[in-house]
C-alpha atoms as a PDB file:
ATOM      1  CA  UNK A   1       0.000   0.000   0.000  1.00  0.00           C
ATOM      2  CA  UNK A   2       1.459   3.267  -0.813  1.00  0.00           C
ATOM      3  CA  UNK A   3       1.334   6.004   1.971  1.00  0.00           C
ATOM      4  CA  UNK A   4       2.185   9.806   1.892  1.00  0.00           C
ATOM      5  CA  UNK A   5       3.472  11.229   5.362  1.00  0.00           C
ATOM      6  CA  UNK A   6       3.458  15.590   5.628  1.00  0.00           C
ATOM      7  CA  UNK A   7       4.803  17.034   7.867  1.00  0.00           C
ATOM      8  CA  UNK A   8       4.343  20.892   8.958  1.00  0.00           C
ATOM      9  CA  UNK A   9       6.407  23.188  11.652  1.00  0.00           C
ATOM     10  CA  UNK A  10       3.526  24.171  13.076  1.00  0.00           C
ATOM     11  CA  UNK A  11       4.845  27.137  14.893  1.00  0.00           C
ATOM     12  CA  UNK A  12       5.688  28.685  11.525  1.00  0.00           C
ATOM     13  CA  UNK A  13       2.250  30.668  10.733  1.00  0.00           C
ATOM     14  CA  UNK A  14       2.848  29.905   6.860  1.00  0.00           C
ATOM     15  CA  UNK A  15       3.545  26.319   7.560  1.00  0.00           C
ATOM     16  CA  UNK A  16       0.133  25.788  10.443  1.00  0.00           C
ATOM     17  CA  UNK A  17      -1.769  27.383   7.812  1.00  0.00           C
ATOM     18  CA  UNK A  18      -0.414  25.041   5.027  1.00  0.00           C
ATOM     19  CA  UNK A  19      -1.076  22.295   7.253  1.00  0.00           C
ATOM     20  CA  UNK A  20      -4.782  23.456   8.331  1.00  0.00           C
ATOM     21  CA  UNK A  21      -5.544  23.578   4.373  1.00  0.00           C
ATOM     22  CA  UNK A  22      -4.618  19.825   4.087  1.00  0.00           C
ATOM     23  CA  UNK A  23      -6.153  18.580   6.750  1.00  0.00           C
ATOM     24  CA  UNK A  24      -9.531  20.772   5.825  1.00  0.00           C
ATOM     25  CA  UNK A  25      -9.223  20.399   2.072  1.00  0.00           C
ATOM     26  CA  UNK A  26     -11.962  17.573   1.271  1.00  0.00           C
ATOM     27  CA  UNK A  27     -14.174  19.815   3.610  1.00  0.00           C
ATOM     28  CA  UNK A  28     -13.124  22.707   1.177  1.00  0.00           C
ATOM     29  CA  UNK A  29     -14.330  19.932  -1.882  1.00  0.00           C
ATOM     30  CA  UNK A  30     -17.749  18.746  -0.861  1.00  0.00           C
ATOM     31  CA  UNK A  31     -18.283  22.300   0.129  1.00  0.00           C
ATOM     32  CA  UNK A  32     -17.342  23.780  -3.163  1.00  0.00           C
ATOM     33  CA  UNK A  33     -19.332  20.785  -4.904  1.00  0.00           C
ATOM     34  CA  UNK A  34     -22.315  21.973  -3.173  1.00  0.00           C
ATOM     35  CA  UNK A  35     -22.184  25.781  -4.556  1.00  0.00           C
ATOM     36  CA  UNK A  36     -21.351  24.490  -8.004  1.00  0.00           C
ATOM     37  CA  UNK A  37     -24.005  21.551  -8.269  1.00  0.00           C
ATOM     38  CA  UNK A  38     -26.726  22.129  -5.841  1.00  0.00           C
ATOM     39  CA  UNK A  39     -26.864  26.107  -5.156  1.00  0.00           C
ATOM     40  CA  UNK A  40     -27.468  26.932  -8.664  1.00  0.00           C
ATOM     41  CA  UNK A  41     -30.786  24.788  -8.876  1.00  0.00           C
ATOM     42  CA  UNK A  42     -31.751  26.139  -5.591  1.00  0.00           C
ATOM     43  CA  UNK A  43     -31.757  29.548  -7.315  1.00  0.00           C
ATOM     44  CA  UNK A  44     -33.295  28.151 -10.556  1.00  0.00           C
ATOM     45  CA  UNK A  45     -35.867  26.234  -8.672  1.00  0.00           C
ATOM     46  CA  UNK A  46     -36.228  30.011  -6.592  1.00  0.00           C
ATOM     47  CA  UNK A  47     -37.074  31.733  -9.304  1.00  0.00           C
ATOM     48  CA  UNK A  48     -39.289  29.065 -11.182  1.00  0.00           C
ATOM     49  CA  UNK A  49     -43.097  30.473 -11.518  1.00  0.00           C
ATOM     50  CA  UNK A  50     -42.101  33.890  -9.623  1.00  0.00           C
ATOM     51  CA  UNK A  51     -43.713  36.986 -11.299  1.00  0.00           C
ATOM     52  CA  UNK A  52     -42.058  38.847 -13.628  1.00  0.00           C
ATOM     53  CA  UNK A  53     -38.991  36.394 -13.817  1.00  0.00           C
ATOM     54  CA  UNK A  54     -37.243  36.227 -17.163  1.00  0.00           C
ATOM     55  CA  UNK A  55     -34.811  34.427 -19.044  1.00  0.00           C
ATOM     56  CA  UNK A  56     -32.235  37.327 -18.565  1.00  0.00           C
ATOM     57  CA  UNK A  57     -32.872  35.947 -14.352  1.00  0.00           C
ATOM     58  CA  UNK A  58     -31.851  32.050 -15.616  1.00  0.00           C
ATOM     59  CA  UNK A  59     -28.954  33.517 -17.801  1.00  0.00           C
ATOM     60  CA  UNK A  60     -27.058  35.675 -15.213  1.00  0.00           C
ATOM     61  CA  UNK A  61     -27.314  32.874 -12.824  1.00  0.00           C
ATOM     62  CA  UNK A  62     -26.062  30.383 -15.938  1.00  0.00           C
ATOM     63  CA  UNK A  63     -23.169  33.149 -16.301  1.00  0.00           C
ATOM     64  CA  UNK A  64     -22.287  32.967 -13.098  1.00  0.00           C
ATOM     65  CA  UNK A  65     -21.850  29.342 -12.499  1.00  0.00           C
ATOM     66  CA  UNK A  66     -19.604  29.002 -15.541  1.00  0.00           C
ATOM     67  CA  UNK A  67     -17.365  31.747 -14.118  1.00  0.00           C
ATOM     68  CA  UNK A  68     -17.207  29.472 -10.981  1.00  0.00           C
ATOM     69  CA  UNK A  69     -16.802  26.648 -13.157  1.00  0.00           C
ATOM     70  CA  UNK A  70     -13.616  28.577 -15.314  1.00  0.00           C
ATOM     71  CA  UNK A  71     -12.115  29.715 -11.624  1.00  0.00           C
ATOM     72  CA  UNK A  72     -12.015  25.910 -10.033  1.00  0.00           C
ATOM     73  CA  UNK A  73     -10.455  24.653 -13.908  1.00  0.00           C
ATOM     74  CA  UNK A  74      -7.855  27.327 -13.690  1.00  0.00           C
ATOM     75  CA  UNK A  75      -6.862  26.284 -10.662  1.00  0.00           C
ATOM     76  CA  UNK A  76      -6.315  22.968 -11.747  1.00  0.00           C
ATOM     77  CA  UNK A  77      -9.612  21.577  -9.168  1.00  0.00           C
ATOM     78  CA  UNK A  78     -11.659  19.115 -10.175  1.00  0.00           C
ATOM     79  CA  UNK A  79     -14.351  17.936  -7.942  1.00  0.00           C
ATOM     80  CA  UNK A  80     -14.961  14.552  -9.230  1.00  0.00           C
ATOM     81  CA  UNK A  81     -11.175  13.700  -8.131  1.00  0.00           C
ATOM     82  CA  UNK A  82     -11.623  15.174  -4.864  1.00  0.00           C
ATOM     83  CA  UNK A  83     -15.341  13.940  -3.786  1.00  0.00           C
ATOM     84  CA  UNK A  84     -15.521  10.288  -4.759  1.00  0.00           C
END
């Protein structure tokens, strides 16, 4: 079995904030997998049969989302990898 051992100087602020990302990054994942997959058809499904609601409403949301979408890709992230 292969095995990966970190360690951090913990009395280094860098370093104890380095190690705090690690140890909190699949928290970071399922959390950013939640804004990206289900807050953007809580919005949708906000907005669905509300009075004077458009398609302009549905695109800026669609416009945002693929701006989170191009952020996570530029930084290399990709949620499947990280939540499964």
């Amino acid at each position: 079995m292969a095995k990966a051992k970190f360690i951090f100087d913990i009395s280094d602020p860098d370093e104890a904030r380095d190690m705090m990302c690690a140890v909190k990054g699949k928290d970071m994942a399922m959390a950013l997998w939640e804004i990206l997959h289900n807050t953007k058809k809580s919005f949708e499904w906000s907005l669905d049969g509300k009075e004077g609601v458009n398609d302009t409403h549905y695109e800026l949301i669609d416009s945002i989302y693929k701006k989170l979408w191009e952020i996570t890709s530029e930084h290399g992230i990709n949620l499947d990898e990280l939540t499964n």
